[in-house]
N, C-alpha and C. Protein backbone atom coordinates (compact mmCIF):
# COMPACT_ATOMS: atom_id res chain seq x y z
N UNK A 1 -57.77 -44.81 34.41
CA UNK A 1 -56.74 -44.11 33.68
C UNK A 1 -57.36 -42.99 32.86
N UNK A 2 -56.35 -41.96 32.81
CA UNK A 2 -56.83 -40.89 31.81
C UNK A 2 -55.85 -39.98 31.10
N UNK A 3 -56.74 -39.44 30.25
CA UNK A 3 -55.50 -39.42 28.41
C UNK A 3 -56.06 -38.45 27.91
N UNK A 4 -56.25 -37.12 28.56
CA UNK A 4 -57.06 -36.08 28.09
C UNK A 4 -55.82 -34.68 28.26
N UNK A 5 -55.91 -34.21 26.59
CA UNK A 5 -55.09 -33.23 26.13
C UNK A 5 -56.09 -31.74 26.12
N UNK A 6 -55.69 -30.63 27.04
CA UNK A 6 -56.18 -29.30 25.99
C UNK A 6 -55.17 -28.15 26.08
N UNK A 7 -55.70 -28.14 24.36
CA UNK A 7 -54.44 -27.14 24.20
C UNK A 7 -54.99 -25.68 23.69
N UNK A 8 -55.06 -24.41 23.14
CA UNK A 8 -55.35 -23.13 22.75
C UNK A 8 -53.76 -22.90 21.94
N UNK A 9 -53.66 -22.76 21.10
CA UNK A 9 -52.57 -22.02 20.07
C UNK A 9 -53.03 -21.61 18.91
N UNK A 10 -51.83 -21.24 17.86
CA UNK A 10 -52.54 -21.01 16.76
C UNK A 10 -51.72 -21.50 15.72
N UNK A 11 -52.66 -22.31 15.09
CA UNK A 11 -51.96 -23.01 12.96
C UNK A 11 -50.26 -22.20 12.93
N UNK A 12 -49.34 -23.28 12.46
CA UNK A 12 -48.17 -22.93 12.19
C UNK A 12 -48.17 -22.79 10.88
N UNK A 13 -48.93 -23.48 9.78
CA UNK A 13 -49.37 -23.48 8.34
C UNK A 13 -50.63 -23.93 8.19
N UNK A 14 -51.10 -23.99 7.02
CA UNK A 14 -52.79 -24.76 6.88
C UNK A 14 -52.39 -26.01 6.96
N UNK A 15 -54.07 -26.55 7.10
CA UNK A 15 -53.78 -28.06 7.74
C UNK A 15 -53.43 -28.77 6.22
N UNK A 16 -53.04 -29.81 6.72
CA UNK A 16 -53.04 -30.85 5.23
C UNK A 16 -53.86 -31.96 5.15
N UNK A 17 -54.75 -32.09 4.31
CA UNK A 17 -55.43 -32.87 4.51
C UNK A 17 -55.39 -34.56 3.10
N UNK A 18 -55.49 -35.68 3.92
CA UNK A 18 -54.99 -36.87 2.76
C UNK A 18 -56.40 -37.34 3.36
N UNK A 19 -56.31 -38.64 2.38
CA UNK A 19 -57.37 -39.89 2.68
C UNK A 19 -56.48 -41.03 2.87
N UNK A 20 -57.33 -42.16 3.71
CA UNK A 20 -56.66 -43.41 3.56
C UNK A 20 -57.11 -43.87 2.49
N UNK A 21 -56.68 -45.17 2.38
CA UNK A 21 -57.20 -45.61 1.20
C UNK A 21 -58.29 -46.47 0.83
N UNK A 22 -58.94 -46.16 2.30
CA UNK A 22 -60.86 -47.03 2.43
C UNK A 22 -61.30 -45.54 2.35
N UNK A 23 -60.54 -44.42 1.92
CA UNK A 23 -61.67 -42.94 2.21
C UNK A 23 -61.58 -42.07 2.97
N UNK A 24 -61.15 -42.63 4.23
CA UNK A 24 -60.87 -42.19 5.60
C UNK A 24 -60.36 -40.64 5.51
N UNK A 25 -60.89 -39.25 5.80
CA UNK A 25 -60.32 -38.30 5.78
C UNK A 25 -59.60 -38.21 6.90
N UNK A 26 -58.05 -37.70 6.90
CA UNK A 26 -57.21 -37.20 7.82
C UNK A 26 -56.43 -35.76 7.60
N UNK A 27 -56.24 -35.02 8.50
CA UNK A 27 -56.03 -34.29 8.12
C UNK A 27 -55.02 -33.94 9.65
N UNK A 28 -53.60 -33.04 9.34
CA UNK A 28 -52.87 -32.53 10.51
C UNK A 28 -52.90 -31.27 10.74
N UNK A 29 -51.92 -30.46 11.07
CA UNK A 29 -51.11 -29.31 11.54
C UNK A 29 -50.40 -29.47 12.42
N UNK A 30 -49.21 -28.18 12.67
CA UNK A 30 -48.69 -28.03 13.53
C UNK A 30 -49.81 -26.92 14.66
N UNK A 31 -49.42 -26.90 16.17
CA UNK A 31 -50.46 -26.06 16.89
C UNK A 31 -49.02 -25.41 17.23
N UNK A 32 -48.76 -23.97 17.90
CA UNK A 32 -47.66 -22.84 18.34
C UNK A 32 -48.57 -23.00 19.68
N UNK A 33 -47.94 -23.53 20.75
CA UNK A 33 -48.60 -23.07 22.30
C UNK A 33 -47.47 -22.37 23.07
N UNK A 34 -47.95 -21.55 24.04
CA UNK A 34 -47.02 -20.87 24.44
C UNK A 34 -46.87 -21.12 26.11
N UNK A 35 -45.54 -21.43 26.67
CA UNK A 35 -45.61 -22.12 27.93
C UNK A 35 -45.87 -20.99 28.84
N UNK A 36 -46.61 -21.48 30.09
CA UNK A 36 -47.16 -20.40 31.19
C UNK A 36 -46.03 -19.68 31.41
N UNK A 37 -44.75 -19.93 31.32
CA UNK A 37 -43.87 -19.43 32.11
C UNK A 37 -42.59 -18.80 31.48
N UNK A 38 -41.90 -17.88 31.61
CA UNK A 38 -40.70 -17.03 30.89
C UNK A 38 -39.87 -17.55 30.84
N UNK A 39 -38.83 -17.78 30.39
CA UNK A 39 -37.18 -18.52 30.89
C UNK A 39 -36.31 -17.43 31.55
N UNK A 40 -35.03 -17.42 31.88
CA UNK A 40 -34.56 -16.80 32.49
C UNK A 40 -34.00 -15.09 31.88
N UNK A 41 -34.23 -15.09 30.49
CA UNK A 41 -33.95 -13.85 29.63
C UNK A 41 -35.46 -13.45 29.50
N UNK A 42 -36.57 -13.73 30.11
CA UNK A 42 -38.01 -13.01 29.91
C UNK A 42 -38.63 -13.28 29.31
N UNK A 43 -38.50 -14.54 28.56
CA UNK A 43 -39.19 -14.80 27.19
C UNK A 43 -39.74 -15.85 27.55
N UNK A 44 -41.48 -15.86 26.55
CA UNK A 44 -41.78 -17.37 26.95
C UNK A 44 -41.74 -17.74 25.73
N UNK A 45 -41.43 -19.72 25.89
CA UNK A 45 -41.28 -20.28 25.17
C UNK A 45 -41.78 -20.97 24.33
N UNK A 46 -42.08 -21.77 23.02
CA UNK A 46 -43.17 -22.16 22.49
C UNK A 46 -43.00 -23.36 22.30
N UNK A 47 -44.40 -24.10 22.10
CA UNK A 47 -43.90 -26.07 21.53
C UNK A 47 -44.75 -25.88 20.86
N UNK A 48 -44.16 -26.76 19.59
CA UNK A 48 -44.53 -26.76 18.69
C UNK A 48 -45.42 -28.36 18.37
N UNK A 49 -46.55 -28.38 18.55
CA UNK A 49 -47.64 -29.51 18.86
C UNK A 49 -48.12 -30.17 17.50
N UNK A 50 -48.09 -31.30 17.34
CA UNK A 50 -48.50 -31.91 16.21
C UNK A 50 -50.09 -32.51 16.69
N UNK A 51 -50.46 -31.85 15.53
CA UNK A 51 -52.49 -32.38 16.15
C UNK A 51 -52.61 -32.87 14.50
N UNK A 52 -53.53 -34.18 15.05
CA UNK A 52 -54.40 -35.27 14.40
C UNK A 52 -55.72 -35.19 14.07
N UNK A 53 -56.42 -34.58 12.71
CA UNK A 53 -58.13 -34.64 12.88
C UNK A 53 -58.50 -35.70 12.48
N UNK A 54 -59.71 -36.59 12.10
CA UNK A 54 -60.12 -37.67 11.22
C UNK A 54 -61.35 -37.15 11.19
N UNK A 55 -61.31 -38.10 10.03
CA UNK A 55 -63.18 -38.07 9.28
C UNK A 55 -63.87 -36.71 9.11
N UNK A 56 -65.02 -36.17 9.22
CA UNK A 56 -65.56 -35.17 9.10
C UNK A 56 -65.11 -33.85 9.49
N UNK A 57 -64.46 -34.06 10.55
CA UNK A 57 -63.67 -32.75 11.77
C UNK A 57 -62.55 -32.51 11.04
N UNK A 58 -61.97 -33.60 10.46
CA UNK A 58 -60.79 -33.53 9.43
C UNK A 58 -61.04 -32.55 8.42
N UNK A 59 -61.94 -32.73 7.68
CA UNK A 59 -62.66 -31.92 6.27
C UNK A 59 -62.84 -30.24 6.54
N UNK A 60 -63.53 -30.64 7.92
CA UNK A 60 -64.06 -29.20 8.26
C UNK A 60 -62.63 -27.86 8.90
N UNK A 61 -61.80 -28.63 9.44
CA UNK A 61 -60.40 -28.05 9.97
C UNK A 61 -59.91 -27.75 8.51
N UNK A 62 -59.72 -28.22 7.79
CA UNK A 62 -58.77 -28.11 6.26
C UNK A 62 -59.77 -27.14 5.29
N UNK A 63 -60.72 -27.29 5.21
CA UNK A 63 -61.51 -26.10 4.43
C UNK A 63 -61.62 -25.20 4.84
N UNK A 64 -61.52 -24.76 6.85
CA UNK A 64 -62.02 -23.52 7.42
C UNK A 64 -60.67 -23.10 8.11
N UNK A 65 -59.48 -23.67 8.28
CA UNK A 65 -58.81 -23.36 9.39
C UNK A 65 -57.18 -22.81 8.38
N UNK A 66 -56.36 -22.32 8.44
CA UNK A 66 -55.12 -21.66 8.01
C UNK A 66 -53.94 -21.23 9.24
N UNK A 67 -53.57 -20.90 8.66
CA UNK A 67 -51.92 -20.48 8.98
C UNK A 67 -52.37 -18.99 9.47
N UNK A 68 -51.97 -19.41 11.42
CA UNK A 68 -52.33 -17.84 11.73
C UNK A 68 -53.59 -18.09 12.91
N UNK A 69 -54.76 -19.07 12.52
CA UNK A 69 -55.66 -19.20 13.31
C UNK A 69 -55.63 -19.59 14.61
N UNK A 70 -56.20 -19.04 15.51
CA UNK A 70 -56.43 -19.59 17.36
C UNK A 70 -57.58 -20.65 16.94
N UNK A 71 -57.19 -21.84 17.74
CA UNK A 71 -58.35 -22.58 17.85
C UNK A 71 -57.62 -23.39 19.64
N UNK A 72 -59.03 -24.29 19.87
CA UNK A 72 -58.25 -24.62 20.95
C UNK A 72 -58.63 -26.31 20.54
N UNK A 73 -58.27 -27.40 20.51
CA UNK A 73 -58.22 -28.46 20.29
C UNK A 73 -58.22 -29.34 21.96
N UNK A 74 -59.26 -30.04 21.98
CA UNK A 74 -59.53 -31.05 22.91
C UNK A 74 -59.14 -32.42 22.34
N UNK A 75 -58.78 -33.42 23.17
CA UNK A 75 -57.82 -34.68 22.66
C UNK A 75 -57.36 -35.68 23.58
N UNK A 76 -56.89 -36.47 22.75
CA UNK A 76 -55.90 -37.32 23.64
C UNK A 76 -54.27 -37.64 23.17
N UNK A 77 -52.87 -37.89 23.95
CA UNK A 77 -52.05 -37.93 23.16
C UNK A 77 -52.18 -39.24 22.86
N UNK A 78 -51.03 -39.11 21.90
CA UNK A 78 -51.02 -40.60 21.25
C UNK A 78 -49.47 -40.64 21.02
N UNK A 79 -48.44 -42.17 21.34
CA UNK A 79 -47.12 -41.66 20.64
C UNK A 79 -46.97 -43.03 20.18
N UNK A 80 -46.73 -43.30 18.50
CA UNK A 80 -46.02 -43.91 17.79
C UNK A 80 -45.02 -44.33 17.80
N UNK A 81 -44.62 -45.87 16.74
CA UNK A 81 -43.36 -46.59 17.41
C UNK A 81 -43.08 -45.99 15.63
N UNK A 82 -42.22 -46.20 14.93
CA UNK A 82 -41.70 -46.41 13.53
C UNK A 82 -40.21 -46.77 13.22
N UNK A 83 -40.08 -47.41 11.91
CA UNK A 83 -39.13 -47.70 11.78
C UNK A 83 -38.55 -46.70 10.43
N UNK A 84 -37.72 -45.72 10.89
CA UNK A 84 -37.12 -44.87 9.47
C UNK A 84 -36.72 -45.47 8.61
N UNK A 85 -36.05 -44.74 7.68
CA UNK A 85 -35.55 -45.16 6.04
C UNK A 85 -34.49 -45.77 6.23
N UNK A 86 -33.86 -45.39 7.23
CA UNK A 86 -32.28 -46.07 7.82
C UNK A 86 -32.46 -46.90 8.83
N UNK A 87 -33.57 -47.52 8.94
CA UNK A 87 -33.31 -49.00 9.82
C UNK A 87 -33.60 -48.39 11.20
N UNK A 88 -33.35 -47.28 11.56
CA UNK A 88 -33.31 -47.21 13.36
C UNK A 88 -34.95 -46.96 14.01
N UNK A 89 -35.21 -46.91 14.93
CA UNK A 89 -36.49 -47.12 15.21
C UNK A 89 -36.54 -45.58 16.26
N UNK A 90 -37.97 -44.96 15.63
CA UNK A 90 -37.94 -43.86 15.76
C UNK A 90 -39.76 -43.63 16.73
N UNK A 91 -40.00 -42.65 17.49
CA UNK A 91 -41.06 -42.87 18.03
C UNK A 91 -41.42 -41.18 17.72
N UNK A 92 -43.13 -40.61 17.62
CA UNK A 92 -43.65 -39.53 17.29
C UNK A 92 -44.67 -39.36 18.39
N UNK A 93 -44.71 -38.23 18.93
CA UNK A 93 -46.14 -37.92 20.04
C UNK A 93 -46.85 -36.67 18.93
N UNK A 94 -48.07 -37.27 18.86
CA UNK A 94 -48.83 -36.33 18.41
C UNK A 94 -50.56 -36.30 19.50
N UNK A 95 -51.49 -35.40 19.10
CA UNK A 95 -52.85 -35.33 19.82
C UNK A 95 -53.56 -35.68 18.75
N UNK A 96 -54.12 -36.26 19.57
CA UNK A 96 -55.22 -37.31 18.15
C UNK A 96 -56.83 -36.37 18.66
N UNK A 97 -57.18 -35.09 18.05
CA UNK A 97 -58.49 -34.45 18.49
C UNK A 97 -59.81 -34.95 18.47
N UNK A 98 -60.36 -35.04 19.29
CA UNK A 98 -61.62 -35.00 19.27
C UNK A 98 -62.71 -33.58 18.99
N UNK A 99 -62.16 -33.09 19.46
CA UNK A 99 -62.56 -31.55 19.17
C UNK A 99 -62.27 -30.30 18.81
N UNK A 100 -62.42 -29.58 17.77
CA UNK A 100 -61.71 -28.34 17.26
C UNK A 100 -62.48 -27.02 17.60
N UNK A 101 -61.87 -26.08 18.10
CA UNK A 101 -62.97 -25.07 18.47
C UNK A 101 -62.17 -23.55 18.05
N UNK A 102 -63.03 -23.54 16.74
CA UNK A 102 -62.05 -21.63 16.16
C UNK A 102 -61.76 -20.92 16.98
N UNK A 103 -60.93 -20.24 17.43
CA UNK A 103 -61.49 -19.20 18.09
C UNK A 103 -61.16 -18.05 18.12
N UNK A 104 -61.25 -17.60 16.62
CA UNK A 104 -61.56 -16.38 15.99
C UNK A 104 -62.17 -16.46 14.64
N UNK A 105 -61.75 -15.44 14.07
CA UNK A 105 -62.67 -15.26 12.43
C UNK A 105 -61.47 -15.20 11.66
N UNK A 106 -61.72 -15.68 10.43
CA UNK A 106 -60.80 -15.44 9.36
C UNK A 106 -61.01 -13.90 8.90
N UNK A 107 -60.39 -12.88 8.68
CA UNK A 107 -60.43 -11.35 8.13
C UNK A 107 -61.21 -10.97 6.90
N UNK A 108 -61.43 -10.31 6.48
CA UNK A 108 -62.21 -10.19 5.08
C UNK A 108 -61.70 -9.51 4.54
N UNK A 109 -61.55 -10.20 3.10
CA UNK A 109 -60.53 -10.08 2.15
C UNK A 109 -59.07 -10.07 2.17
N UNK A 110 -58.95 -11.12 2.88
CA UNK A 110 -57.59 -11.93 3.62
C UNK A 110 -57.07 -12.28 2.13
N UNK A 111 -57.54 -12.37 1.07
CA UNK A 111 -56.73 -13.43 0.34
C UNK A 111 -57.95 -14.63 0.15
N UNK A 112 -57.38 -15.56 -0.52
CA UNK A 112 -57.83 -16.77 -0.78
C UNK A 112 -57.71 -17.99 0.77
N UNK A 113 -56.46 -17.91 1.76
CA UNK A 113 -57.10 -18.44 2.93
C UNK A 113 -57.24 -18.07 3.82
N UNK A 114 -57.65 -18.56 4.32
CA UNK A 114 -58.02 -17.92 6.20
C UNK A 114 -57.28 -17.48 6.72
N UNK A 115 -57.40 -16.32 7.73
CA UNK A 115 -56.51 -15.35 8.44
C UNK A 115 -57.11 -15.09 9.98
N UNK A 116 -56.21 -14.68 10.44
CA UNK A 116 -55.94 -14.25 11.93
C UNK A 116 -57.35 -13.56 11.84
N UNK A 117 -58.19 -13.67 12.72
CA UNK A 117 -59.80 -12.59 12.79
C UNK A 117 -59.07 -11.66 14.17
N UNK A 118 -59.50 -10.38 13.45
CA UNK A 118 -59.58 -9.52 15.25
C UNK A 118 -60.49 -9.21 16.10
N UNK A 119 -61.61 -10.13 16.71
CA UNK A 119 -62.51 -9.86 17.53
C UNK A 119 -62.08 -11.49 18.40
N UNK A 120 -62.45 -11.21 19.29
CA UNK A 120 -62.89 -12.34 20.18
C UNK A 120 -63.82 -13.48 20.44
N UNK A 121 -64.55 -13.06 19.29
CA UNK A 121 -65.93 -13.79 19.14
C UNK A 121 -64.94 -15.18 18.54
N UNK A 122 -65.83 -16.69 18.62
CA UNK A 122 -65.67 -17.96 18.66
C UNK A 122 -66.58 -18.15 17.62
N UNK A 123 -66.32 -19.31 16.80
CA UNK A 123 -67.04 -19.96 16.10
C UNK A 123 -67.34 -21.41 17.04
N UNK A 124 -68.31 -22.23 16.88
CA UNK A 124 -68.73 -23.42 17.48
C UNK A 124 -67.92 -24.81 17.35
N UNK A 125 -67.72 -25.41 18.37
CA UNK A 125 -66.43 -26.27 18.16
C UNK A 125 -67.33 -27.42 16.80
N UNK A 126 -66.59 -28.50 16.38
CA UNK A 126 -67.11 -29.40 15.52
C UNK A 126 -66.08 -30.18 15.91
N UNK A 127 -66.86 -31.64 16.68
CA UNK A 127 -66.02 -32.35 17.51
C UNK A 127 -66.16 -33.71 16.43
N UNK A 128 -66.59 -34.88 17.16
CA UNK A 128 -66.83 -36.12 15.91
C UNK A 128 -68.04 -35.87 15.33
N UNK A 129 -68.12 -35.92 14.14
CA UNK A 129 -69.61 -36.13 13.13
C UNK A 129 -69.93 -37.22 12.74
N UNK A 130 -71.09 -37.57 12.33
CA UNK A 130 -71.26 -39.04 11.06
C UNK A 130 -71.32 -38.14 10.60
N UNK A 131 -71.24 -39.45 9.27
CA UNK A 131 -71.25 -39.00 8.18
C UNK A 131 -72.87 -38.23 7.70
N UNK A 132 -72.32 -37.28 6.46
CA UNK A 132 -73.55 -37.01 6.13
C UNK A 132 -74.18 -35.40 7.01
N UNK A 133 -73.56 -34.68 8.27
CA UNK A 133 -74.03 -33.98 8.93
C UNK A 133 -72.87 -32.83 8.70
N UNK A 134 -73.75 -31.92 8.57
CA UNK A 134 -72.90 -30.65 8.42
C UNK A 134 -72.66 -29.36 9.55
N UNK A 135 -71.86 -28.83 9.00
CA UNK A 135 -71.18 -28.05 10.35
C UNK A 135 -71.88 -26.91 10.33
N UNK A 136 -72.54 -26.86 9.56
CA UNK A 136 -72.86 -25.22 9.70
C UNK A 136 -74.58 -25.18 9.42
């Protein structure tokens, strides 16, 4: 069997990043991908992708990544059972990443966060870490 996601879009907002409550960094976003194909008025269409970081990759996505950025995220899906506030039972597909890969630059003097870069050049993906090892 196999459970392998890749996607290329770009941040719908900056990521958000929480802890569990052993420490555990997590961190989300939404990803904007755009489907190969036009609909019948010419336009192509977008889905709007919920991606999953943890632990170190988590830290490093939420300090370096914003609203606006291309990255391409390697993964697997994952879909959740839950039970809402109103009793009915509700289910979520999100990509749980293994790998984040910039792929552009934040602008200079963007502001305080990260922005759309205009060159083509890539920064180096940062997939799982231990602890203790840095990205840069």
């Amino acid at each position: 069997m196999l459970n392998r996601v890749i996607l290329i879009g770009r941040l719908t907002r900056d990521p958000e990043l929480r802890y569990t409550p052993s420490g555990v960094a997590v961190a989300s976003f939404t990803l904007a991908v755009d489907r190969p194909f036009t609909n019948q008025q010419g336009q192509r269409e977008t889905d709007f992708i919920r991606i999953v970081v943890w632990r170190k990759l988590a830290e490093v996505c939420a300090n370096n990544l914003g609203k606006g950025r291309m990255v391409a995220v390697d993964g697997r899906l994952q879909v959740r059972s839950y039970e809402a506030q109103d009793g009915s039972k509700r289910q979520a597909a999100e990509v749980v990443a293994e790998t984040v890969r910039f792929l552009d630059w934040p602008r200079e003097g963007a502001g305080a966060g990260p922005g759309m870069g205009d060159t083509d050049a890539f920064m180096p993906d940062y997939g799982m870490m231990d602890e203790g090892e840095t990205p840069f």
